[in-house]
N, C-alpha and C. Protein backbone atom coordinates (compact mmCIF):
# COMPACT_ATOMS: atom_id res chain seq x y z
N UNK A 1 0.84 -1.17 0.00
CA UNK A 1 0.00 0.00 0.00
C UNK A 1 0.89 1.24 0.00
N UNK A 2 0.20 2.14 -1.05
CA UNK A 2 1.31 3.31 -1.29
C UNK A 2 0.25 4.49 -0.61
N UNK A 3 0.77 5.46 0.43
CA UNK A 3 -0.41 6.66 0.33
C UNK A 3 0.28 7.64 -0.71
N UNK A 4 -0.85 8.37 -0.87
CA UNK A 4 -0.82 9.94 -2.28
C UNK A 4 -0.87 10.56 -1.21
N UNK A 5 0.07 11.73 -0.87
CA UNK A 5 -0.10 12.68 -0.79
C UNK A 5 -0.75 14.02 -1.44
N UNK A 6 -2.17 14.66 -1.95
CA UNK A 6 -2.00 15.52 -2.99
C UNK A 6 -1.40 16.89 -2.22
N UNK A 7 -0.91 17.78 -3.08
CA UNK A 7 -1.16 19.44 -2.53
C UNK A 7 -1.81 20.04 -3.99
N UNK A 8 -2.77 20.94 -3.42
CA UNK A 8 -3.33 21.41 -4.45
C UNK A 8 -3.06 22.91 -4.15
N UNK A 9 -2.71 23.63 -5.35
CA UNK A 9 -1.62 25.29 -4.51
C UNK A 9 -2.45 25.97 -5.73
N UNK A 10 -1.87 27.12 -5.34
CA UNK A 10 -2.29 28.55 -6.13
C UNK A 10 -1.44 29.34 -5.84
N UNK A 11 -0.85 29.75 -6.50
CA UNK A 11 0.23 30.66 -5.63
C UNK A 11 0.70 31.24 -4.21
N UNK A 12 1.08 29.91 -3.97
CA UNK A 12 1.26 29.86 -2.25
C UNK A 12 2.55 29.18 -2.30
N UNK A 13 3.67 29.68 -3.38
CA UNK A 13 4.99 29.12 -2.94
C UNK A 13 5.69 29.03 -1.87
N UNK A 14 5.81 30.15 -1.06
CA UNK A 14 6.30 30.32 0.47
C UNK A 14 5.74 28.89 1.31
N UNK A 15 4.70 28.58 1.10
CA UNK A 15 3.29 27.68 1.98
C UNK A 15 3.96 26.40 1.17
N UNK A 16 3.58 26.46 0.27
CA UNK A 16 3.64 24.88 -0.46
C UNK A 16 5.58 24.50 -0.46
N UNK A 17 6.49 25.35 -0.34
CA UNK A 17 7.63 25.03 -0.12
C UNK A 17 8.11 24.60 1.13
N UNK A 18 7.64 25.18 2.36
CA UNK A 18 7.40 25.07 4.06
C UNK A 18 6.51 23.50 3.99
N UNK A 19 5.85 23.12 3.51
CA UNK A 19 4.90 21.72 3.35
C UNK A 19 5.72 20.62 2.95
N UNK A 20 6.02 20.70 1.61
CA UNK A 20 7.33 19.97 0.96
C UNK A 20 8.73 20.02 2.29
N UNK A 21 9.30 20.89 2.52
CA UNK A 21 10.06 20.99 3.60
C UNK A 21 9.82 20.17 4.61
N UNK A 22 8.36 20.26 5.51
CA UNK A 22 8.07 19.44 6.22
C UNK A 22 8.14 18.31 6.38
N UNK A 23 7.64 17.41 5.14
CA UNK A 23 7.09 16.11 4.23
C UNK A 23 8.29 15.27 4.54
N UNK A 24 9.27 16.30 4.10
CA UNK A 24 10.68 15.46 3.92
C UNK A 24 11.77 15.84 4.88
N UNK A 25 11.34 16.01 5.70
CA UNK A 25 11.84 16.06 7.78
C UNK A 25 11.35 15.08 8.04
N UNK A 26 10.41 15.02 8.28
CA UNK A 26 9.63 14.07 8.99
C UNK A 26 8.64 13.32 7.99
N UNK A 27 8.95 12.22 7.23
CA UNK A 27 8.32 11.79 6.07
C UNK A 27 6.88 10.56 6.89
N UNK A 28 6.06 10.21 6.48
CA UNK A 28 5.47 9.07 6.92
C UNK A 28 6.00 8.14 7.04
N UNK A 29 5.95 6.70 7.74
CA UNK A 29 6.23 6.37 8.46
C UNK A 29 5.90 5.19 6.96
N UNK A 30 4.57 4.90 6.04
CA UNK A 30 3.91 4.29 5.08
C UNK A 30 4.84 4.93 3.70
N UNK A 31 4.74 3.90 3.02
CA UNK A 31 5.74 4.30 1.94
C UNK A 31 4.43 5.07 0.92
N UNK A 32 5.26 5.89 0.41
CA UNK A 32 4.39 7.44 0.15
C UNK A 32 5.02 8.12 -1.34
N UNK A 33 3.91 8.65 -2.08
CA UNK A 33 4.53 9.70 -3.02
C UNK A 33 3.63 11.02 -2.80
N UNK A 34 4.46 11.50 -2.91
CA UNK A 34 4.29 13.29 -2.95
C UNK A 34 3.49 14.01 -4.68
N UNK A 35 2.40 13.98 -4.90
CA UNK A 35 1.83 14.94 -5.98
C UNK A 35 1.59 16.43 -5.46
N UNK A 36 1.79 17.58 -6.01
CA UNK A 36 1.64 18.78 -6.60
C UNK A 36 0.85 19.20 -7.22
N UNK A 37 -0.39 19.68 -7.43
CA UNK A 37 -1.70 19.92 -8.04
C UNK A 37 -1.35 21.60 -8.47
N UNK A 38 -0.71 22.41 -9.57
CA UNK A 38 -0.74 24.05 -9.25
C UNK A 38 -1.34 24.22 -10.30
N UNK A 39 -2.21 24.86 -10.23
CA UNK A 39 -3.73 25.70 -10.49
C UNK A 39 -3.25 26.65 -11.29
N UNK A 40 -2.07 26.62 -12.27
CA UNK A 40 -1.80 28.08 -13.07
C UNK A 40 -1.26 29.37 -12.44
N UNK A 41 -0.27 29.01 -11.55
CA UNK A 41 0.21 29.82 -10.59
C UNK A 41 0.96 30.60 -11.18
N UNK A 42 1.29 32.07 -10.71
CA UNK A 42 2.30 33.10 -11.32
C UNK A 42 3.66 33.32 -10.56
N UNK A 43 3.96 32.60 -9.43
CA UNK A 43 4.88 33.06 -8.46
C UNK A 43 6.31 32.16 -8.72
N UNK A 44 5.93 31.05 -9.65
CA UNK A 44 6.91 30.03 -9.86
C UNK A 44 6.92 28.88 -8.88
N UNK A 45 5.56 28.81 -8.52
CA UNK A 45 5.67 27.41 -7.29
C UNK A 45 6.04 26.31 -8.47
N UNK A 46 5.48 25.81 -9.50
CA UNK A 46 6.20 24.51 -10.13
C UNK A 46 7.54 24.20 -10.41
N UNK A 47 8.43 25.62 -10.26
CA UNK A 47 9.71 25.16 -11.26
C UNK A 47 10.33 25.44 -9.00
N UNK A 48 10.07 25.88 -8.38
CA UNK A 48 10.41 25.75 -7.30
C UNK A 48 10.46 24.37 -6.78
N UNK A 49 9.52 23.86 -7.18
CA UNK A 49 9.23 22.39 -6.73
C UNK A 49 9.81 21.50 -7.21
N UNK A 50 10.08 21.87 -8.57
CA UNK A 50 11.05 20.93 -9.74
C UNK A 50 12.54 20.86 -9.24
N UNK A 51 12.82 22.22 -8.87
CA UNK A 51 14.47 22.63 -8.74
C UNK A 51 14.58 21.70 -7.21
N UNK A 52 13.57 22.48 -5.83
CA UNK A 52 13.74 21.92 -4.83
C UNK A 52 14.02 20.33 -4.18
N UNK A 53 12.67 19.34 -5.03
CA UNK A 53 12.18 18.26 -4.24
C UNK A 53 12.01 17.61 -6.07
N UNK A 54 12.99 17.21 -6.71
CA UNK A 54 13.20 16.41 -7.80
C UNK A 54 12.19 14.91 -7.57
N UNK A 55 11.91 14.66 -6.62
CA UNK A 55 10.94 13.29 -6.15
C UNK A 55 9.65 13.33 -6.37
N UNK A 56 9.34 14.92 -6.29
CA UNK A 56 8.06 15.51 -6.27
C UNK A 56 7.40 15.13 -7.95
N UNK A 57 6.15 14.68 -7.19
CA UNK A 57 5.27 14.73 -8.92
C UNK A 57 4.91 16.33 -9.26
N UNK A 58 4.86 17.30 -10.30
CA UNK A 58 4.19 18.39 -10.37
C UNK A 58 3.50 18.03 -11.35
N UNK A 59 2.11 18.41 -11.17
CA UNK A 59 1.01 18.66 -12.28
C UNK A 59 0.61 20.21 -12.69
N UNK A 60 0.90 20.52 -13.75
CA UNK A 60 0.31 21.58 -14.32
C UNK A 60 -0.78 21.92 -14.78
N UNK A 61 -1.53 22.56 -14.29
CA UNK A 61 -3.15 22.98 -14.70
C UNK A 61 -2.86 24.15 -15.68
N UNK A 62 -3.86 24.15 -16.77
CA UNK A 62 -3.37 25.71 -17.52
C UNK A 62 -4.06 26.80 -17.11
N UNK A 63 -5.79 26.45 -16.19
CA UNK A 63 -6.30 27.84 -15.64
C UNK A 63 -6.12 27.23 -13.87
N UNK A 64 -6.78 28.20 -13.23
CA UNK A 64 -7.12 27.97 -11.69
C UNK A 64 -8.41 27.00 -11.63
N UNK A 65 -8.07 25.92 -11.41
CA UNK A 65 -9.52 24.88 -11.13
C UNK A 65 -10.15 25.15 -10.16
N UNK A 66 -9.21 25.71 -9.06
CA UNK A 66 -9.94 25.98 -7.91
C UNK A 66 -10.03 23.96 -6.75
């Protein structure tokens, strides 16, 4: 059994980088993957996430799904 983590962001790089940060301090205990949900963000949370946490899934949305 694998858990998903999702994060679903909007331009909340500061937030969603502090989360990721967290994740991987103190990871679960259940073997786990990390997805990225960003909603068409302007701040550069995907390529932050790309550069930061290479493990990380990122999904690109082209508008805000909300």
């Amino acid at each position: 059994m694998t858990l998903d983590i999702v994060i679903v962001s909007y331009n909340a790089r500061a937030d969603l980088e502090r989360c990721l940060h967290s994740l991987h301090v103190s990871p679960p205990d259940t073997p786990h993957r990390i997805i990225v949900v960003d909603n068409a963000s302007a701040d550069g949370s995907s390529d932050a996430v790309r550069r930061g946490w290479p493990d990380v899934q990122v999904i690109d949305l082209p508008q805000n799904a909300g």
